[in-house]
Protein backbone atom coordinates (compact mmCIF):
# COMPACT_ATOMS: atom_id res chain seq x y z
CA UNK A 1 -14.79 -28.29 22.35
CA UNK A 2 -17.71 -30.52 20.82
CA UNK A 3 -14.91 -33.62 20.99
CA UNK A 4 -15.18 -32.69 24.72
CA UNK A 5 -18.89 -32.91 24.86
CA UNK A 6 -19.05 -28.79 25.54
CA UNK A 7 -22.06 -27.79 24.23
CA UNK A 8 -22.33 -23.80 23.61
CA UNK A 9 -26.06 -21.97 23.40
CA UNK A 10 -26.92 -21.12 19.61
CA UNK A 11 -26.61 -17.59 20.84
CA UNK A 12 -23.34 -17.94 22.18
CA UNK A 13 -22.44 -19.82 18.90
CA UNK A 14 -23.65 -16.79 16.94
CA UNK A 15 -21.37 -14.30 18.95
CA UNK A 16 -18.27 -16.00 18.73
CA UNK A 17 -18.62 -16.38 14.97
CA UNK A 18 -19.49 -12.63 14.60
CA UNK A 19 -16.18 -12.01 16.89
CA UNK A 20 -14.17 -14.03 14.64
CA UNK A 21 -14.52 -11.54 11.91
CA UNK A 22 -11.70 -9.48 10.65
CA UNK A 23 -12.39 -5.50 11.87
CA UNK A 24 -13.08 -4.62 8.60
CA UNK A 25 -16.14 -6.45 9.04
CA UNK A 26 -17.25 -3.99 12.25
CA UNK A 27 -19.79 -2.19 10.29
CA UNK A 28 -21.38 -5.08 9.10
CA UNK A 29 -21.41 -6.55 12.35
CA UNK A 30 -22.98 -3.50 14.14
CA UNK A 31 -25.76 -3.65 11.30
CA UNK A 32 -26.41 -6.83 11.57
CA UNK A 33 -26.75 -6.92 15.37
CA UNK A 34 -28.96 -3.98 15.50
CA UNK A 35 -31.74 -5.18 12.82
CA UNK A 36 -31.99 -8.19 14.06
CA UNK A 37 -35.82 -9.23 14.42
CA UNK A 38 -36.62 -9.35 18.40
CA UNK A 39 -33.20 -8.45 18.86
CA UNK A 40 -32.40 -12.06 18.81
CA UNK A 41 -29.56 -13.28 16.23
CA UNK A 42 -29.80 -16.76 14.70
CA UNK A 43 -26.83 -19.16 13.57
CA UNK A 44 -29.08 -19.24 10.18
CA UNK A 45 -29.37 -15.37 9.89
CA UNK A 46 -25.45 -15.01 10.64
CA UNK A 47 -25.03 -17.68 7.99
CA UNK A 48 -27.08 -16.12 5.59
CA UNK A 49 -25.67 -12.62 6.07
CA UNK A 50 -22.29 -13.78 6.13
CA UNK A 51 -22.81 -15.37 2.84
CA UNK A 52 -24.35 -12.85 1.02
CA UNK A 53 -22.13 -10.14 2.49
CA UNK A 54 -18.74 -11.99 1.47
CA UNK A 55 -20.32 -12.50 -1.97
CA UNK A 56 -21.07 -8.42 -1.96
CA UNK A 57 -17.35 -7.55 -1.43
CA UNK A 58 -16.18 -9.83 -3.83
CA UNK A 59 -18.20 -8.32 -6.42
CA UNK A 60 -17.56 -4.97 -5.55
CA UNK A 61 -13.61 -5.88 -5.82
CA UNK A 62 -14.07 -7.76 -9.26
CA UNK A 63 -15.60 -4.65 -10.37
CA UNK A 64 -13.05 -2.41 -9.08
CA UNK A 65 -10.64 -4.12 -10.84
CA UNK A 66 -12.64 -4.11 -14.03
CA UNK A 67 -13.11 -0.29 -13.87
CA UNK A 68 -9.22 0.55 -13.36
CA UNK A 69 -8.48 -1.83 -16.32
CA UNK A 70 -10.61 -0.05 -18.76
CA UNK A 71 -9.12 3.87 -17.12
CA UNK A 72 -5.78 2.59 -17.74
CA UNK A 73 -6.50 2.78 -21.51
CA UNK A 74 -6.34 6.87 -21.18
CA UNK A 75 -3.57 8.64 -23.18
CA UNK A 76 -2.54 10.03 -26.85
CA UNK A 77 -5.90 9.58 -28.97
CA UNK A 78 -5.07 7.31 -31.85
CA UNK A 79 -8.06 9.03 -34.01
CA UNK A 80 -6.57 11.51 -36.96
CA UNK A 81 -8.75 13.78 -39.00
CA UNK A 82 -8.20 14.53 -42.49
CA UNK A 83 -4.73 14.28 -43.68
CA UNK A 84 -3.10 12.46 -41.20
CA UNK A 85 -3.58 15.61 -38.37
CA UNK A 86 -4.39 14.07 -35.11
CA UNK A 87 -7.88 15.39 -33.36
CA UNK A 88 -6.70 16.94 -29.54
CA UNK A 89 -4.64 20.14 -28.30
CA UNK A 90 -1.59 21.56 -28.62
CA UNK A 91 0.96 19.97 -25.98
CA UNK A 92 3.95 22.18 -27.14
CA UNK A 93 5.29 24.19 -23.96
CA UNK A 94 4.21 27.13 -23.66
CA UNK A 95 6.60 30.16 -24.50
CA UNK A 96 7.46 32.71 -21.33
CA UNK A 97 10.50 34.53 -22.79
CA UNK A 98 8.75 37.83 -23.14
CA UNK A 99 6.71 37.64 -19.50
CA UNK A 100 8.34 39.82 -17.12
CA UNK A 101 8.45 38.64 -13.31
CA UNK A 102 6.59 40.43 -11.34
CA UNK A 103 8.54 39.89 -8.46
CA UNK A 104 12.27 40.96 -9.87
CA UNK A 105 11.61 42.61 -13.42
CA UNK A 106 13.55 39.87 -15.43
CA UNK A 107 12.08 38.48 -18.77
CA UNK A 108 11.61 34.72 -19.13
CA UNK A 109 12.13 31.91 -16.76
């Protein structure tokens, strides 16, 4: 449009952009809209919020990643105590071959 010699309002400028942004963006868009100062929205606070915001989520995935890389380190404890017994519970099954059903009188399973 500016190669046409179109030239839009700054806030017309600052809408479009704002509509341009994916809907997962909606909330931030809403926020941003309603604290603007004066209720008027500048290309440089857009810019600015934009910016920071992007940065924010990209942070906030980095360190989602980090967090399920170090929880994917759970499992069998590689500690032992004294002579080579290993520190934890029991995971042997559980024996139910004397428990009668309450339901049909049988023992077991």
């Amino acid at each position: 449009m500016s190669f046409m010699g179109i030239k839009f309002d700054n806030e017309i400028q600052v809408l479009w952009l704002l509509g341009t942004l994916p809907d997962s963006w909606e909330t931030f868009r809403m926020s941003l809209c309603n604290s603007a100062p004066n209720g008027a929205v500048t290309m440089e606070l857009v810019k600015g919020a934009i910016l920071n915001e992007e940065i924010r989520r990209r942070s906030q995935a980095s360190s989602s990643h980090f967090e399920v890389f170090i929880t994917e380190d759970r499992g069998r404890s590689k500690s032992r105590g004294p002579k080579g017994k290993t520190k934890g519970r029991n995971k042997s099954k559980p024996n139910f071959k004397d428990v009668e059903c309450h339901y049909c009188g049988k023992l077991g399973l």
